[in-house]
Protein backbone atom coordinates (compact mmCIF):
# COMPACT_ATOMS: atom_id res chain seq x y z
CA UNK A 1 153.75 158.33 116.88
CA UNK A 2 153.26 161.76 115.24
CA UNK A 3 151.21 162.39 112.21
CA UNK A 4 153.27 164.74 110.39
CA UNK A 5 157.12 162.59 110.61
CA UNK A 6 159.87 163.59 108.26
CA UNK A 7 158.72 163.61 104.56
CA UNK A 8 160.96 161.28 102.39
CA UNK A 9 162.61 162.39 99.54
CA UNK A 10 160.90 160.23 97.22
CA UNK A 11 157.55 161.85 98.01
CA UNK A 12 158.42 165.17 95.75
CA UNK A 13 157.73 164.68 92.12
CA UNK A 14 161.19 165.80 90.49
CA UNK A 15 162.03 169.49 89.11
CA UNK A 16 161.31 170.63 85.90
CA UNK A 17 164.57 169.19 83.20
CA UNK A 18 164.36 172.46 81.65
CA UNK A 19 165.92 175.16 84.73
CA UNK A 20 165.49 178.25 82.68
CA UNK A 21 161.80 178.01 81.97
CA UNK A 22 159.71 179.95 83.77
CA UNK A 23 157.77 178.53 87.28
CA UNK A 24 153.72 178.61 86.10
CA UNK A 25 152.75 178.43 89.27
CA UNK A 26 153.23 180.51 92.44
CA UNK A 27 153.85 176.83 94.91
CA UNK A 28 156.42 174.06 94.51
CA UNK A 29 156.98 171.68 96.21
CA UNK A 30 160.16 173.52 97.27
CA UNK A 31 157.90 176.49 99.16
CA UNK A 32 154.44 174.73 99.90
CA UNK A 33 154.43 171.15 100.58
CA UNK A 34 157.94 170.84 101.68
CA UNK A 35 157.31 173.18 104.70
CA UNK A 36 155.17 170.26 106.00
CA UNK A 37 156.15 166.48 105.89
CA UNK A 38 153.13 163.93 104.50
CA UNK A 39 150.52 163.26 107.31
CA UNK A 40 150.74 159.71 107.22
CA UNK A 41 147.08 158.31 106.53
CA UNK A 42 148.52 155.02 106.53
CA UNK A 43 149.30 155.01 110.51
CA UNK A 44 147.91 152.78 112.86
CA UNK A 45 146.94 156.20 114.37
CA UNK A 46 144.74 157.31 111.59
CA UNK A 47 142.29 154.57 112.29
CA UNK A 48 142.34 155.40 116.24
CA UNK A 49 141.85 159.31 115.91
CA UNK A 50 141.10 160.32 112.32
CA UNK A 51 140.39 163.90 113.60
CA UNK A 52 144.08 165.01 114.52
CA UNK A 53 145.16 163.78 110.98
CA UNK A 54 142.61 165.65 109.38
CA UNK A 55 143.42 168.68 111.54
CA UNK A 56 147.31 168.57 110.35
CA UNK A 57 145.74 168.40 106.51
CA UNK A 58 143.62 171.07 107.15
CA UNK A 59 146.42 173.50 108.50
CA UNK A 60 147.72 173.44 105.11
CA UNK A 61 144.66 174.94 103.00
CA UNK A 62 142.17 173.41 101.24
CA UNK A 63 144.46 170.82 99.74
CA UNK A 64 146.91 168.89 102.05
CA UNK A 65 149.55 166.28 101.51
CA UNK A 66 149.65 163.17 102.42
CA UNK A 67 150.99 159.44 102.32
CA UNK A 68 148.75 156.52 101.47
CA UNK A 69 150.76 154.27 102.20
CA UNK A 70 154.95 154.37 102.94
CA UNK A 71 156.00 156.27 99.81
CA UNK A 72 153.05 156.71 98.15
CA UNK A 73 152.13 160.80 98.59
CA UNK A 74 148.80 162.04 97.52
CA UNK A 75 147.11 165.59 97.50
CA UNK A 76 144.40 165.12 99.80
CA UNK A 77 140.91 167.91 99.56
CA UNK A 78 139.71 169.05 102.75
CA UNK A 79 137.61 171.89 101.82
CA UNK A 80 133.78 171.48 100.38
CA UNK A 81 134.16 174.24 97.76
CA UNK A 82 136.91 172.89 96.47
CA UNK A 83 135.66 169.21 96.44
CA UNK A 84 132.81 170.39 94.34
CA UNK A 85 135.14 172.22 91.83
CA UNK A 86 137.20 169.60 91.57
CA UNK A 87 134.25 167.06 91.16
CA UNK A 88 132.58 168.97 88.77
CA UNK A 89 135.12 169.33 86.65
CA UNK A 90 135.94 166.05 83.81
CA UNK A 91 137.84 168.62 82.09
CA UNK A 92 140.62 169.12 83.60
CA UNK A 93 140.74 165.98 86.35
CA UNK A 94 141.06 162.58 84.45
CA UNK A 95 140.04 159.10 86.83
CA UNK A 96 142.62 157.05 84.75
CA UNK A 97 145.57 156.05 87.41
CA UNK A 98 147.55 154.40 85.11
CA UNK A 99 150.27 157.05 84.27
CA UNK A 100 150.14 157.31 88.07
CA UNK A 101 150.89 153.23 88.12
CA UNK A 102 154.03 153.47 86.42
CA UNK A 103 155.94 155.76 89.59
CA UNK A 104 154.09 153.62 92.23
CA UNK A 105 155.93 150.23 93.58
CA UNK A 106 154.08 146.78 92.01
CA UNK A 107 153.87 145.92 95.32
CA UNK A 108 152.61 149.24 97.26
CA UNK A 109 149.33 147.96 99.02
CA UNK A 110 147.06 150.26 97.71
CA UNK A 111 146.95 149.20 94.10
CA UNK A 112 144.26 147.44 95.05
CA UNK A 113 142.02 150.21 95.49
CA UNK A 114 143.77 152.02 93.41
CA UNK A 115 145.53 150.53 90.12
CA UNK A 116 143.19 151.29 86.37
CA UNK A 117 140.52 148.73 85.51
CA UNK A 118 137.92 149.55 82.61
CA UNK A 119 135.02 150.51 84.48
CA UNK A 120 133.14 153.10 85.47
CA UNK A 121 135.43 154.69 88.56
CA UNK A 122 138.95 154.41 86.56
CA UNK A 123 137.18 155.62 83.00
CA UNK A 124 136.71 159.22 81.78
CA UNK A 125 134.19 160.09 78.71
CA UNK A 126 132.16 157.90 76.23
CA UNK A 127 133.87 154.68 78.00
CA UNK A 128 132.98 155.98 81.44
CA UNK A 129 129.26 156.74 80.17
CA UNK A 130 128.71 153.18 78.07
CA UNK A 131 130.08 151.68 81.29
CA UNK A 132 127.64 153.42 83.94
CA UNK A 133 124.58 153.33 81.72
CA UNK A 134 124.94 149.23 81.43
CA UNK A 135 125.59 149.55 85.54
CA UNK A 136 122.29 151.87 85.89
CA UNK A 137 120.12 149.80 83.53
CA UNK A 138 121.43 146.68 85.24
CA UNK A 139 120.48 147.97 88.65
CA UNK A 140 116.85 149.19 87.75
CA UNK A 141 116.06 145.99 86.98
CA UNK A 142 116.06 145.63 91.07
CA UNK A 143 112.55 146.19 92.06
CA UNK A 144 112.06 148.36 95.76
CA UNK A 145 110.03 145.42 96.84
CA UNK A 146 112.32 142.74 95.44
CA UNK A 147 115.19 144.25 97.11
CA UNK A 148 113.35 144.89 100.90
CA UNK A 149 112.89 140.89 100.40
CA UNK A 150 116.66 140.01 99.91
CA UNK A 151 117.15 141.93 102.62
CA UNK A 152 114.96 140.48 105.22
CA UNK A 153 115.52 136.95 104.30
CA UNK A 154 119.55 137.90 104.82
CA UNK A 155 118.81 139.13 108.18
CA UNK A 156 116.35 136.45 109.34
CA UNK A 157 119.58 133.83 108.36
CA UNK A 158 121.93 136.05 110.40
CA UNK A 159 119.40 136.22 114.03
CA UNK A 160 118.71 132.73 113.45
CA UNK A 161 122.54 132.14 113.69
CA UNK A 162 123.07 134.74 116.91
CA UNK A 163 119.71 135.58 118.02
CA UNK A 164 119.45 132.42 120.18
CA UNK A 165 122.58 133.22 122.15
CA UNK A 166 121.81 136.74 123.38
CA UNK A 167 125.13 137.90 122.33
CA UNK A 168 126.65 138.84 119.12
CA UNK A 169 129.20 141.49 117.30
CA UNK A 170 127.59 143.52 115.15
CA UNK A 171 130.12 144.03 112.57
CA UNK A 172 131.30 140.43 112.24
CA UNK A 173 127.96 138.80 112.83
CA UNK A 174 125.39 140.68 111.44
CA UNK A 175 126.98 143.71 109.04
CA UNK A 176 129.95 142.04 106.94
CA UNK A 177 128.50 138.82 106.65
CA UNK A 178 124.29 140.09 105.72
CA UNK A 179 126.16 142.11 102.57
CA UNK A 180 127.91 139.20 101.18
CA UNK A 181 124.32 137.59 101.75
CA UNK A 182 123.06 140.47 99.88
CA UNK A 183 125.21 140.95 97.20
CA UNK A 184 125.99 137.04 96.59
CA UNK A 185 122.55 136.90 96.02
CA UNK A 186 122.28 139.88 93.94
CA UNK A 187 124.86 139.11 91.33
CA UNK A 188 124.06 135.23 91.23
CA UNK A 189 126.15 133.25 93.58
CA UNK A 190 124.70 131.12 96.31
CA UNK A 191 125.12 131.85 100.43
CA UNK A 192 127.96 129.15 99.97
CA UNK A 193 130.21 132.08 98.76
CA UNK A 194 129.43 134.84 100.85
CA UNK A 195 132.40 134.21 103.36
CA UNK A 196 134.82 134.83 100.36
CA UNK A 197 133.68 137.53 99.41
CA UNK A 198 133.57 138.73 102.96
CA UNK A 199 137.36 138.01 103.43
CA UNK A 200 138.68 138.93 100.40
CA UNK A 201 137.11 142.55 100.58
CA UNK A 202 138.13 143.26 103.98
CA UNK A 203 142.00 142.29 103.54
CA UNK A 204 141.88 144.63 100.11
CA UNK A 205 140.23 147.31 101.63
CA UNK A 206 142.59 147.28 104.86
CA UNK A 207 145.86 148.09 102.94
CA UNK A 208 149.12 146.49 104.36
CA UNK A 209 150.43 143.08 104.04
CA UNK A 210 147.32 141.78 102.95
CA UNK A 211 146.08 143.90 100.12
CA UNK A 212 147.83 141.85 97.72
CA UNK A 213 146.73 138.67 98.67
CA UNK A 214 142.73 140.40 99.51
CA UNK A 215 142.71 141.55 95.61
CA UNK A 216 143.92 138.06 94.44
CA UNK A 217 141.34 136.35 96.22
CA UNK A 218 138.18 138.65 95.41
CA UNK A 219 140.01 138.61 91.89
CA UNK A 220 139.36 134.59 92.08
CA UNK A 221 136.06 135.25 93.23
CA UNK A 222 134.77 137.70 90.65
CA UNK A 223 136.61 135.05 87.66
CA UNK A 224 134.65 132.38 88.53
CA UNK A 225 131.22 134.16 89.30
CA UNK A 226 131.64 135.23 85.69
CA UNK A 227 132.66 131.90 84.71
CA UNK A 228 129.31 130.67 85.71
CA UNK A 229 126.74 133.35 85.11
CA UNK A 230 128.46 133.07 81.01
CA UNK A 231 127.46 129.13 81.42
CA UNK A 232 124.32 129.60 82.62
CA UNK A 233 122.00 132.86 82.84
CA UNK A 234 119.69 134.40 86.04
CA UNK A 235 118.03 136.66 87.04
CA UNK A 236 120.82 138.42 88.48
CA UNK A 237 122.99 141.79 87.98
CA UNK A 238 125.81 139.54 86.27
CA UNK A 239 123.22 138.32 83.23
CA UNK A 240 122.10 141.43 82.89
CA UNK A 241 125.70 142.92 83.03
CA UNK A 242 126.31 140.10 80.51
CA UNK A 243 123.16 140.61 78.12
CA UNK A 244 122.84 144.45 78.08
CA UNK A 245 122.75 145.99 74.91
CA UNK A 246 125.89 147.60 75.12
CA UNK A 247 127.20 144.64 74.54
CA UNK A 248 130.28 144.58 77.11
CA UNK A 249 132.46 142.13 76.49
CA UNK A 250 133.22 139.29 79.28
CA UNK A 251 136.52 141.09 80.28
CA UNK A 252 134.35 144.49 80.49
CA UNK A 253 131.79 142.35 82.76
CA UNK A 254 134.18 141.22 84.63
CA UNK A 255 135.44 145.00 85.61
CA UNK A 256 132.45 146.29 86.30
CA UNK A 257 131.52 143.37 88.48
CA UNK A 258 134.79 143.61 90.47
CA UNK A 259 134.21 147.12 90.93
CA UNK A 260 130.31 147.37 92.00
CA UNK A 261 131.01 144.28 94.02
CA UNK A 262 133.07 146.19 96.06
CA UNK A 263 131.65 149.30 96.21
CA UNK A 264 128.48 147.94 97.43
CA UNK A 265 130.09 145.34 99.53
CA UNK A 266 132.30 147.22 102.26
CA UNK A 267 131.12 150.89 102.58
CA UNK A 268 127.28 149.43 102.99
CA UNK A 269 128.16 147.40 105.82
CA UNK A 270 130.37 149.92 107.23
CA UNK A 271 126.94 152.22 106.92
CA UNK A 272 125.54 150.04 108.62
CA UNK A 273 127.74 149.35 111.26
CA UNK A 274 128.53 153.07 111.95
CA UNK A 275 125.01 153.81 112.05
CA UNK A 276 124.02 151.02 114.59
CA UNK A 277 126.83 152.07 116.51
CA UNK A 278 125.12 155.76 117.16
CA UNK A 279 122.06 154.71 117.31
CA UNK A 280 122.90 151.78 120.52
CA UNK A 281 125.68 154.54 121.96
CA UNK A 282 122.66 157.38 122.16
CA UNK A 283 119.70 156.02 124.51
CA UNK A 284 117.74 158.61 123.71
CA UNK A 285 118.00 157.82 119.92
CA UNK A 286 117.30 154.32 120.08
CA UNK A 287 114.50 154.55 122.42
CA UNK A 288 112.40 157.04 119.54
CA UNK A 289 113.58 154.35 117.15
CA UNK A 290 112.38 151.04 118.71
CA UNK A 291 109.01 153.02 119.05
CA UNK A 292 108.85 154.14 115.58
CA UNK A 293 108.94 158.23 116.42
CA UNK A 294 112.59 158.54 114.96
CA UNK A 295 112.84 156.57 111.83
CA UNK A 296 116.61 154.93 111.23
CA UNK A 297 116.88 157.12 108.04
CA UNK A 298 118.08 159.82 110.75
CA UNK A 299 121.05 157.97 112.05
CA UNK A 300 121.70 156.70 108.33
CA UNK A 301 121.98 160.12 107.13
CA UNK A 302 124.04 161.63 110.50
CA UNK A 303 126.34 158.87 109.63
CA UNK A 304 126.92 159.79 105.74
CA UNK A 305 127.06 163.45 106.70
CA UNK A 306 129.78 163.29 109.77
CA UNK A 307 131.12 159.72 109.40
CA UNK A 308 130.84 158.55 106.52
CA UNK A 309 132.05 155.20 105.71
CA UNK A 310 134.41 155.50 102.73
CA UNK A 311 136.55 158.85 104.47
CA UNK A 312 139.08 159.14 101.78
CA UNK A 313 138.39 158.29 98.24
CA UNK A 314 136.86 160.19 94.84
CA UNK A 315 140.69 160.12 93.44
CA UNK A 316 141.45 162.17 90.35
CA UNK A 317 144.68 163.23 88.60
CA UNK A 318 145.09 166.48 87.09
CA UNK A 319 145.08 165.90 83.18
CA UNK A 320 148.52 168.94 83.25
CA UNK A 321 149.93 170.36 86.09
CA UNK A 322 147.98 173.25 87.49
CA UNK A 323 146.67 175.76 90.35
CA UNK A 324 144.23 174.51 92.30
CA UNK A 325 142.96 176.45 94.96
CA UNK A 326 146.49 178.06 95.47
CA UNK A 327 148.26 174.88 95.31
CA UNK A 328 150.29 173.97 92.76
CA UNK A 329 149.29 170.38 91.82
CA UNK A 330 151.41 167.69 89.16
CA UNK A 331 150.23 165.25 87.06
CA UNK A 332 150.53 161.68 87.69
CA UNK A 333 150.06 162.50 91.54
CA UNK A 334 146.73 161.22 93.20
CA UNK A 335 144.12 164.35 94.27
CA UNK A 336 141.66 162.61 97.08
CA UNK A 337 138.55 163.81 98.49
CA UNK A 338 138.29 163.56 101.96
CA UNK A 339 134.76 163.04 102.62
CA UNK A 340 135.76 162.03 106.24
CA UNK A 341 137.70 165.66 106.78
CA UNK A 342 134.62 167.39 105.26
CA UNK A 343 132.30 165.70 107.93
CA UNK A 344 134.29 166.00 110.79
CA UNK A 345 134.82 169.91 109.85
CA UNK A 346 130.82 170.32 109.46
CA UNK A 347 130.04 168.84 112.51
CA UNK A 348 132.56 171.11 114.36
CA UNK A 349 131.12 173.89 112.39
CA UNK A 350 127.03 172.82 113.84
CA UNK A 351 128.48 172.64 116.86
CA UNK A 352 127.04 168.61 116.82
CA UNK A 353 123.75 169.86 116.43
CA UNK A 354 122.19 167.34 114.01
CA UNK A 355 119.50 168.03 111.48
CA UNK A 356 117.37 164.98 110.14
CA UNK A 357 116.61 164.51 106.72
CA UNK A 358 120.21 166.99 105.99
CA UNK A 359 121.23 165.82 102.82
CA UNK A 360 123.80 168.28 102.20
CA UNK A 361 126.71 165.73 102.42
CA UNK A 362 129.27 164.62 99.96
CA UNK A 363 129.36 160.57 100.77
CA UNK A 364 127.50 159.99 97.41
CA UNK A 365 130.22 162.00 95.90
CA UNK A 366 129.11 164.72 92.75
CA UNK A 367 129.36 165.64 89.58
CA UNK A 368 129.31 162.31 86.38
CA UNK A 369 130.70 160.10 88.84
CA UNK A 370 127.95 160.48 91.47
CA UNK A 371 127.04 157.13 93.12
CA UNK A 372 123.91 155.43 90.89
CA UNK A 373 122.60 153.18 93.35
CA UNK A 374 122.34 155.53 96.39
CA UNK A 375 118.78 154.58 96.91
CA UNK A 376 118.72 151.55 96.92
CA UNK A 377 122.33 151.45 99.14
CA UNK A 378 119.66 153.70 101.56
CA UNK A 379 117.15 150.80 101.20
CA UNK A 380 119.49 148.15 102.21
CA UNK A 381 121.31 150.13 105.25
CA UNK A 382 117.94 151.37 106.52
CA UNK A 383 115.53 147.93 106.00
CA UNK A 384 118.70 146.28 107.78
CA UNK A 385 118.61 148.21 110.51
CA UNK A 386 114.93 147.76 111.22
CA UNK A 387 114.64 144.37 110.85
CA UNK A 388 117.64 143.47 113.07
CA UNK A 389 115.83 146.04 115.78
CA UNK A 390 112.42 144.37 115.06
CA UNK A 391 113.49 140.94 115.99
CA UNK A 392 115.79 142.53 118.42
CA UNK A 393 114.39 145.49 120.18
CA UNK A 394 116.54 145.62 123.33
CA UNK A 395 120.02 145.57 121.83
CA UNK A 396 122.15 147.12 124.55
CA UNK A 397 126.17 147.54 123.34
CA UNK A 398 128.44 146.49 125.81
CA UNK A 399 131.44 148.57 124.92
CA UNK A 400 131.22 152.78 125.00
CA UNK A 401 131.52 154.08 121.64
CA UNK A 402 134.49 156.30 122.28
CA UNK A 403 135.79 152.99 123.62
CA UNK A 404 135.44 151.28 120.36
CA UNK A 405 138.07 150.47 117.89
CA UNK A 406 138.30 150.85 114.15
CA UNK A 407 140.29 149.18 111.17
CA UNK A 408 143.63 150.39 109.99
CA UNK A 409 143.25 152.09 106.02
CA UNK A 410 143.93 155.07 104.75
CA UNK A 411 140.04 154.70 102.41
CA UNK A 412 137.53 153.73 105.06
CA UNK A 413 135.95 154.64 108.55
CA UNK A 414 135.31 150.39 109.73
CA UNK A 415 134.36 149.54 113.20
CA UNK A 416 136.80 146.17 114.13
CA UNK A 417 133.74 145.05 116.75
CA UNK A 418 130.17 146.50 118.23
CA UNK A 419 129.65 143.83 120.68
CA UNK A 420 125.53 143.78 122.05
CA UNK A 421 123.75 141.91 124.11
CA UNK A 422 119.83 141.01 124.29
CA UNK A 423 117.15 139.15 125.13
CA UNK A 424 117.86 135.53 123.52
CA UNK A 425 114.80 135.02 120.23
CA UNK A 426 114.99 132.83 117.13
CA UNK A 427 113.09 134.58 114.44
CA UNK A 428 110.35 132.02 112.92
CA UNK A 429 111.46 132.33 109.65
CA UNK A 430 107.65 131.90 108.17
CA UNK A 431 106.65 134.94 110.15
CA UNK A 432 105.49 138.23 108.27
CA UNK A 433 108.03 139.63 106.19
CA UNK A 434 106.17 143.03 105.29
C-alpha cells in the first residue's frame, strides 16, 4: 500500500474550452498537482498512520491533493495561515456543495457527509445566519447545570451496565452509546432510540459500503423524531427548533436537526474517547487526575489541539477559480481543512511538549462558521470523563496506545476499541450527583 498511487485521469478538472485565452494562474493541474498523484485519504492506511499521509500532503505546500474517496479528489489545507485565510474569508469560499454534486457519482460514499442540505454548514449569508441564530438560541436554552445532570444520569446508566463486570470497551460501552444517551435526550427521544442513532452515525461517518445505507437510516431517524416533536411539544432542542421565531419551516427543522445531531453525536464521543485514551496510556497523567491536581480539561484540550477528533473537514469551494496560496484552485472542487495535519505538524513543531489550558487550536474551526456550542461540547467531554473516573478510579487499559486501532474515514480520528479493566462497582444510582 502506498499513499501517493497513480492519480486517475478523472481526478483533473478538464482544460479550459477556449485554448487561446490566456492561463490566470501560474499552476495547472498540468505543472502542480499532476507532478504528484492524490494521497489517498480513503485507504485503510490513513486510519492506521494518519501522519505519513499528512506528510505526502504537506510536501506539496500549503494546499495538497487528495482523494476522498476512489475518484473523488479534493484540495486538502495543511498550513494554519492559510486555514485562517481561507476561513475567514465568506467572500470568496462558498459552503454550498451542490455544483460540486453534479460531477460526483450518486453513489460515491461521501455524500453523506458531504451532499447540500439547508442548514447552517452547507449555507452561505442571510440563510446561513437565520439558520445558526435559531441553532444558538435553541442551544442557550440548555442551562450549565441542566446539562452536567444529563450527563451524569447517562453515565450512571452506562457503569450500571459494565461497572459490575470489571471489564468494558470504552468506545463501544461507555463513549458511543452515553452520546446517543445525551443527545436522544436532548432533542426529545427516549433511551429506546439511542442505539439507532448510534449505528446509523457510525456507518455514515465511516465512508465505504455503508455510507449509503448509515445516511438512510439516521435519515429515518431524524423523520420520525420530527414527526413526533410536531405532534407533541417538550422541552427539548427539537420544540424549540420547531417554535423559534424564525419560524423554520418543518423541512428547515428537519436539516438543522440532521445536521447538529451529527455534529454533536460522533466527534464528542470521539473527544471523549481520544482523550480517555491519553489520559489511561500516560500514568503519570491519570494519577494527577484521579487526585484532582490535573483537571481532565488538560487532556480535553491536548486532544483538540494534536488529535482532534474530526481531522479533515471545514469544506469550502472557491466561488471562481483562483490563487490560493500559490495554488491554482477550480471551482466545483472541494478545499478541506485538515485540522488533523495542523495538529500533528504543531506537535512536531513543540517538540510534544504540551501546554495546558493552550487554546490556540483550530478543532472549533474560525471565522462565521465557528462551532456555537463549544462550551457546552467541553462540558459534556469533560463532566464525562470525571464521572466515569469517579465511579471508576482505577481504570487500567489493557491494550498500549500505539497498539490501538482506529476506524477507516477520510473525516474523523475514531478509536475502533479502548478496552480497561477495574475494580468491579455498581454506582447507587440515588447517590450524590453534584
Amino acid at each position: 500500500m502506498t499513499s501517493t498511487p497513480a492519480a486517475p485521469s478523472s481526478a483533473e478538472p478538464a482544460e479550459p474550452a477556449e485554448p487561446a485565452a490566456p492561463s490566470p494562474a501560474p499552476d495547472t493541474p498540468a505543472d502542480a498537482f499532476a507532478r504528484s498523484a492524490p494521497v489517498r485519504l480513503w485507504e485503510d492506511g490513513f486510519a492506521a498512520d494518519p501522519h505519513r499521509y499528512y506528510a505526502a500532503l504537506k510536501a506539496q505546500g500549503p494546499l495538497g491533493w487528495a482523494e476522498l474517496a476512489p475518484g473523488v479528489p479534493a484540495y486538502v489545507v495543511t498550513d494554519r495561515r492559510a486555514a485562517l485565510d481561507l476561513l475567514r474569508d465568506a467572500e470568496t469560499w462558498s459552503h454550498d456543495p451542490r455544483p460540486w454534486e453534479s460531477t460526483v457519482a450518486e453513489d460515491a460514499p461521501v455524500l453523506g457527509m458531504m451532499r447540500w442540505r439547508p442548514n447552517t454548514l452547507f449555507s452561505d449569508g442571510d440563510a446561513h445566519v437565520r439558520y445558526r441564530r435559531a441553532f444558538a438560541d435553541a442551544v442557550d436554552l440548555v442551562e450549565p447545570a441542566d446539562l452536567r445532570e444529563r450527563v451524569h444520569r447517562a453515565v450512571d446508566i452506562l457503569i450500571g451496565r459494565f461497572g459490575p463486570v470489571g471489564h468494558a470497551d470504552l468506545v463501544a460501552d461507555f463513549a458511543r452509546p452515553l452520546m446517543s444517551l445525551i443527545f436522544n435526550n436532548l432533542f426529545g427521544l427516549p433511551d429506546s432510540e439511542s442505539g439507532r442513532l448510534e449505528a446509523a452515525l457510525g456507518k455514515m461517518m465511516e465512508g465505504g459500503v455503508q455510507a449509503a445505507e448509515g445516511e438512510a437510516e439516521f435519515g429515518a431517524y431524524v423523520l420520525g423524531l420530527i414527526a413526533a416533536k410536531s405532534e407533541t411539544r417538550g422541552p427539548d432542542l427539537t420544540s424549540w427548533l420547531l417554535d423559534h421565531p424564525e419560524d423554520l419551516t418543518a423541512e428547515e427543522v428537519t436539516w438543522q436537526v440532521f445536521l447538529t445531531l451529527g455534529a454533536g453525536h460522533e466527534p464528542t464521543a470521539n473527544l471523549v474517547s481520544n482523550a480517555l485514551s491519553r489520559i489511561l496510556g500516560n500514568p503519570d497523567f491519570y494519577t494527577t487526575l484521579t487526585s484532582g491536581s490535573r483537571p481532565v480539561m488538560d487532556a480535553v484540550v491536548e486532544v483538540l489541539r494534536y488529535e482532534t477528533p474530526l481531522s479533515n473537514y471545514g469544506i469550502h469551494f472557491a466561488r471562481e477559480p483562483l490563487s490560493f496560496h500559490g495554488v491554482w484552485v477550480r471551482a466545483a472542487v472541494p478545499v478541506v481543512i485538515s485540522y488533523g495535519a495542523l495538529g500533528h505538524f504543531a506537535e512536531r513543531e513543540s517538540g510534544g511538549a504540551h501546554h495546558p489550558g493552550d487554546a490556540s487550536h483550530l478543532s472549533w474551526s474560525a471565522g462565521e462558521h465557528s462551532c456555537p456550542v463549544k462550551q457546552h461540547t467541553l462540558l459534556i467531554a469533560t463532566e464525562a470523563i470525571e464521572r466515569l473516573t469517579q465511579w471508576l478510579p482505577d481504570l487500567e487499559p489493557t491494550t498500549d496506545r500505539d497498539r490501538l486501532t482506529w476506524r477507516p474515514g477520510p473525516f474523523h480520528r475514531s478509536l475502533t476499541a479502548l478496552p480497561v479493566r477495574f475494580t468491579p462497582r455498581t454506582p447507587d444510582q440515588s447517590g450524590d450527583r453534584a
